[in-house]
Protein backbone atom coordinates (compact mmCIF):
# COMPACT_ATOMS: atom_id res chain seq x y z
CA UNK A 1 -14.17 75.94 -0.04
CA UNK A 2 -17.99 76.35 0.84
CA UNK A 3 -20.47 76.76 -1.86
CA UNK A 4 -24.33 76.61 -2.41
CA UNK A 5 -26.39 73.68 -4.31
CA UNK A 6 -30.14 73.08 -4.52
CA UNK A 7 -31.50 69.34 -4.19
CA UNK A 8 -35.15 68.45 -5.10
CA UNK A 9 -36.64 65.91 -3.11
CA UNK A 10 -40.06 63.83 -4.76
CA UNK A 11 -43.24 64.11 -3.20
CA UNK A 12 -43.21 60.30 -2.27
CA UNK A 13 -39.41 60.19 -0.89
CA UNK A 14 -39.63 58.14 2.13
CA UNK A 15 -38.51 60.11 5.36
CA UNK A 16 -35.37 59.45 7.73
CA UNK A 17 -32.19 59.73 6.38
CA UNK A 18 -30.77 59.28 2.97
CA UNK A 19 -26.49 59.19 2.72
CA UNK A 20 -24.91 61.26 0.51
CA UNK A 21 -20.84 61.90 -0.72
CA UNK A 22 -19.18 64.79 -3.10
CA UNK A 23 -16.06 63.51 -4.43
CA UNK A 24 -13.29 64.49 -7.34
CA UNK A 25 -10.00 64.66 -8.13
CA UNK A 26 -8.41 65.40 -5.18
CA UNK A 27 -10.62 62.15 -3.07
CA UNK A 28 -14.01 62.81 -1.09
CA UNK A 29 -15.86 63.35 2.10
CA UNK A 30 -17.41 60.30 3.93
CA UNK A 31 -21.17 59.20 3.75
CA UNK A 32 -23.11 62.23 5.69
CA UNK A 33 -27.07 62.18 6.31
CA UNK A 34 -29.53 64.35 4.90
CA UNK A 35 -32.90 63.87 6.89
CA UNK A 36 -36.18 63.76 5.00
CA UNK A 37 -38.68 65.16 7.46
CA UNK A 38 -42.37 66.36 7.31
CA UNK A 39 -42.48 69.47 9.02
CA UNK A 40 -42.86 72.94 8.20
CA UNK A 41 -38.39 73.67 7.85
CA UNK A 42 -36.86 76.55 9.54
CA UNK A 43 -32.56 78.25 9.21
CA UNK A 44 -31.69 80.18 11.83
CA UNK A 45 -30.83 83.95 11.39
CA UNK A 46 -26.77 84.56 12.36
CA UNK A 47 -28.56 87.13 14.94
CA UNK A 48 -30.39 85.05 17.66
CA UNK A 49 -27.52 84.69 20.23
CA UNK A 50 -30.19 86.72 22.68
CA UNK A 51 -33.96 86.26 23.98
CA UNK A 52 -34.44 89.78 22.17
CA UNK A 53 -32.97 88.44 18.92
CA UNK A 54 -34.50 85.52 19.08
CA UNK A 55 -36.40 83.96 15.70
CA UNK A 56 -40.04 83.44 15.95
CA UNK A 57 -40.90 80.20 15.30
CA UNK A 58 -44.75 78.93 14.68
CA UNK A 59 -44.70 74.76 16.16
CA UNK A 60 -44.77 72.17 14.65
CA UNK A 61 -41.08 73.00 13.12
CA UNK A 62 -38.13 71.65 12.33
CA UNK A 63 -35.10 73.86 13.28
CA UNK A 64 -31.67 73.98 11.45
CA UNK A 65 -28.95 75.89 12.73
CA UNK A 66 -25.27 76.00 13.79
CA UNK A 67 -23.50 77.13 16.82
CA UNK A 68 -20.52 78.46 15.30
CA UNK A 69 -17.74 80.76 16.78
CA UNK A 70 -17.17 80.45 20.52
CA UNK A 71 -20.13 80.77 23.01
CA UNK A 72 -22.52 81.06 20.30
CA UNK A 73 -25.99 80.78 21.90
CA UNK A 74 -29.70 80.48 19.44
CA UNK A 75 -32.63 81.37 20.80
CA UNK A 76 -35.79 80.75 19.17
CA UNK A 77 -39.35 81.86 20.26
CA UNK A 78 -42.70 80.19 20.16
CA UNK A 79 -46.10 80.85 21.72
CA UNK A 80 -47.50 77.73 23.63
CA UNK A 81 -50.55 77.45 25.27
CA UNK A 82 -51.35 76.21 29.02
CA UNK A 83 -51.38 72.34 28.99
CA UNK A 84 -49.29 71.88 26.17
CA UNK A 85 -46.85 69.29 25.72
CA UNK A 86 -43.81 70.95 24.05
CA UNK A 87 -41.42 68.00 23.01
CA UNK A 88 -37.63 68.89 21.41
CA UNK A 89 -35.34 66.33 19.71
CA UNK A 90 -32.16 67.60 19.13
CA UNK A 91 -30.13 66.02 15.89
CA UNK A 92 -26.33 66.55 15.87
CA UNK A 93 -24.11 64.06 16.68
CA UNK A 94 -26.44 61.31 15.11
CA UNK A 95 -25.73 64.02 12.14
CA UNK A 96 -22.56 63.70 12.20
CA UNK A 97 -21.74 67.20 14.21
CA UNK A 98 -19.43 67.80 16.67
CA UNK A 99 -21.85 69.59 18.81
CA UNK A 100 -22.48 68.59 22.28
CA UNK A 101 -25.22 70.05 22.50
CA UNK A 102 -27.47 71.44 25.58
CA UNK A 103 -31.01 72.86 25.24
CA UNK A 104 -33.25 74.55 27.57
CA UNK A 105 -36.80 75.58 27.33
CA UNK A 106 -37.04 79.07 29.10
CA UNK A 107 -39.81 81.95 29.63
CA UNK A 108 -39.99 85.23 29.15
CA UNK A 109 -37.62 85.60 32.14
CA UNK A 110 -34.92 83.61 30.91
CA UNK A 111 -36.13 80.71 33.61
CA UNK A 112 -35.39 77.22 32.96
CA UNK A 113 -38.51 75.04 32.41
CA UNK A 114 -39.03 71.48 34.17
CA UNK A 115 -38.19 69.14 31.10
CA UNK A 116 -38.32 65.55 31.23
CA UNK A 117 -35.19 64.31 29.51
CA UNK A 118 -33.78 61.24 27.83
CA UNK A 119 -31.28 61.03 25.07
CA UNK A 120 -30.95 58.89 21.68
CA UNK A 121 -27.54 58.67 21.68
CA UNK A 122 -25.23 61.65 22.74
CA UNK A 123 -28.75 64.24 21.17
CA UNK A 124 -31.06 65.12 24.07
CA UNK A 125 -34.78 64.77 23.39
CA UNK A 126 -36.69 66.62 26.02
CA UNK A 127 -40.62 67.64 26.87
CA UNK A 128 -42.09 70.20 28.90
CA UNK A 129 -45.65 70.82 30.09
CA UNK A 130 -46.64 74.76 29.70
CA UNK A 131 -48.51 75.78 32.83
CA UNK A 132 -49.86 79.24 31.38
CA UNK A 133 -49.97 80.93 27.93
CA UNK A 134 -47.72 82.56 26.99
CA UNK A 135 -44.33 83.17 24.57
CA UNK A 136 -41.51 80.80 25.46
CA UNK A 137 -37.72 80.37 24.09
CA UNK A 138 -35.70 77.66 22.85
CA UNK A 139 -32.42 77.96 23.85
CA UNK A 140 -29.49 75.84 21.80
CA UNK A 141 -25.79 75.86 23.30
CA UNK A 142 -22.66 73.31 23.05
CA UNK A 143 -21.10 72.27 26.24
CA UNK A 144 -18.15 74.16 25.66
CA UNK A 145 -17.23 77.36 24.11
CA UNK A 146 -16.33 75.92 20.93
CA UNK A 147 -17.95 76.56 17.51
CA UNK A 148 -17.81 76.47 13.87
CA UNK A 149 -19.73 75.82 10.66
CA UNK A 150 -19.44 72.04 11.20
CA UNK A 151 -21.36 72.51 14.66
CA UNK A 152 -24.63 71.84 13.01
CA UNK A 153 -27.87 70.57 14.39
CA UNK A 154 -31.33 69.94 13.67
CA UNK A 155 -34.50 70.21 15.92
CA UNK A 156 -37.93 69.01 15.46
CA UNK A 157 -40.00 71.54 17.73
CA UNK A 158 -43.76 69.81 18.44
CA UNK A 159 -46.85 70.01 20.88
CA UNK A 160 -46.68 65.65 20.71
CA UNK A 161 -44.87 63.93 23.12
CA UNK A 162 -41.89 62.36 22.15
CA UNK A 163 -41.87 58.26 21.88
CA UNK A 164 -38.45 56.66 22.67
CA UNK A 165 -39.03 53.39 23.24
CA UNK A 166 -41.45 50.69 22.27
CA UNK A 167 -42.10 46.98 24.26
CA UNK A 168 -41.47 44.21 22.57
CA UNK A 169 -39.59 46.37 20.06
CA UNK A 170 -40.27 43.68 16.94
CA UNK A 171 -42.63 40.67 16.40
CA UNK A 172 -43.09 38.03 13.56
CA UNK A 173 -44.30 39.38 10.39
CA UNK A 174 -47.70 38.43 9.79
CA UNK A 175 -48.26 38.53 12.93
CA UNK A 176 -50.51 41.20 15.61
CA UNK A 177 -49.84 42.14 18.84
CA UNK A 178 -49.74 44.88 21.59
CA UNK A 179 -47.11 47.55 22.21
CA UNK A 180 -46.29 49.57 24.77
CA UNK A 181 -45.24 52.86 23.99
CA UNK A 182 -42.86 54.94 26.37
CA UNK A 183 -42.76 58.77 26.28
CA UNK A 184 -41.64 62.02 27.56
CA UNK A 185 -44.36 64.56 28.28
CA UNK A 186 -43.22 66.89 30.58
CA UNK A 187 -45.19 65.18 33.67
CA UNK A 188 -42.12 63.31 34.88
């Protein structure tokens, strides 16, 4: 049985993930992650599955949605400006999900942006640069056909390019030194 519950989170809660469990008399359900983030949050509407239905989105955002029931498509809409660095990290399987999912950025046409891609895990991260104004579409999938409410995901939307890797990636505490930081930003 589904059913709704509130959480509070404190001002000063640290973000990433914190692990949570329901359990009672009849057992429980493994550890699952809720993310702490600190952008503005967004839920899909159950009628984006088209670039005329899509939801309208204002960036920085973090997405949530689900692709559930078979070739369920979202589509959500954002205005970007030439130059921009439009950077998507997709959060399902490192949720938990059992979405495979695939993501596109796409124009008014329904054309498939250059993206540089890389992924953390089995979740693509990807970042493409906007070569004129204009309003552009998210588009969320799952390799196959397959769907339901477990098929959940989470998206941080941004204009920043995306870091996903760091050189050395530690050092001795105490201690300072230089980094070099790896991105995606749509430039290849």
């Amino acid at each position: 049985k589904e059913w709704e519950s509130q959480i509070a989170l404190a001002a000063d809660v640290p973000l990433g993930p914190v692990y949570w469990r329901l359990s009672c008399a009849q057992g429980g359900t493994c550890f699952r992650p809720f993310i702490v983030g600190d952008l503005p949050e967004f839920i899909e509407s159950v009628s984006n599955s088209s670039l005329a239905a899509a939801d309208s989105v204002k960036l920085p955002v973090t997405l949530n949605g689900q692709i559930n029931g078979e070739r369920d498509v979202d589509y959500f809409c954002f205005t970007a400006f030439t130059g921009d660095v439009i950077s998507c990290e997709v959060l399902a399987r490192r949720l938990g999900s059992p979405l495979d999912p695939t993501v596109a950025i796409v124009d008014e046409q329904g054309r498939e942006l250059a993206v540089d891609r890389v992924f953390m895990g089995s979740d693509p991260v990807l970042a493409a640069r906007i070569n004129s104004t204009g309003r552009y579409f998210l588009r969320v999938a799952n390799v196959s056909f397959h769907g339901n409410c477990s098929y959940v995901y989470r998206i941080n939307l941004s204009t920043l390019p995306f870091v996903y890797s760091a050189f050395p990636a530690g050092g001795r505490a105490g201690t300072t030194r230089d980094v070099i930081l790896f991105a995606i930003s749509g430039i290849g």
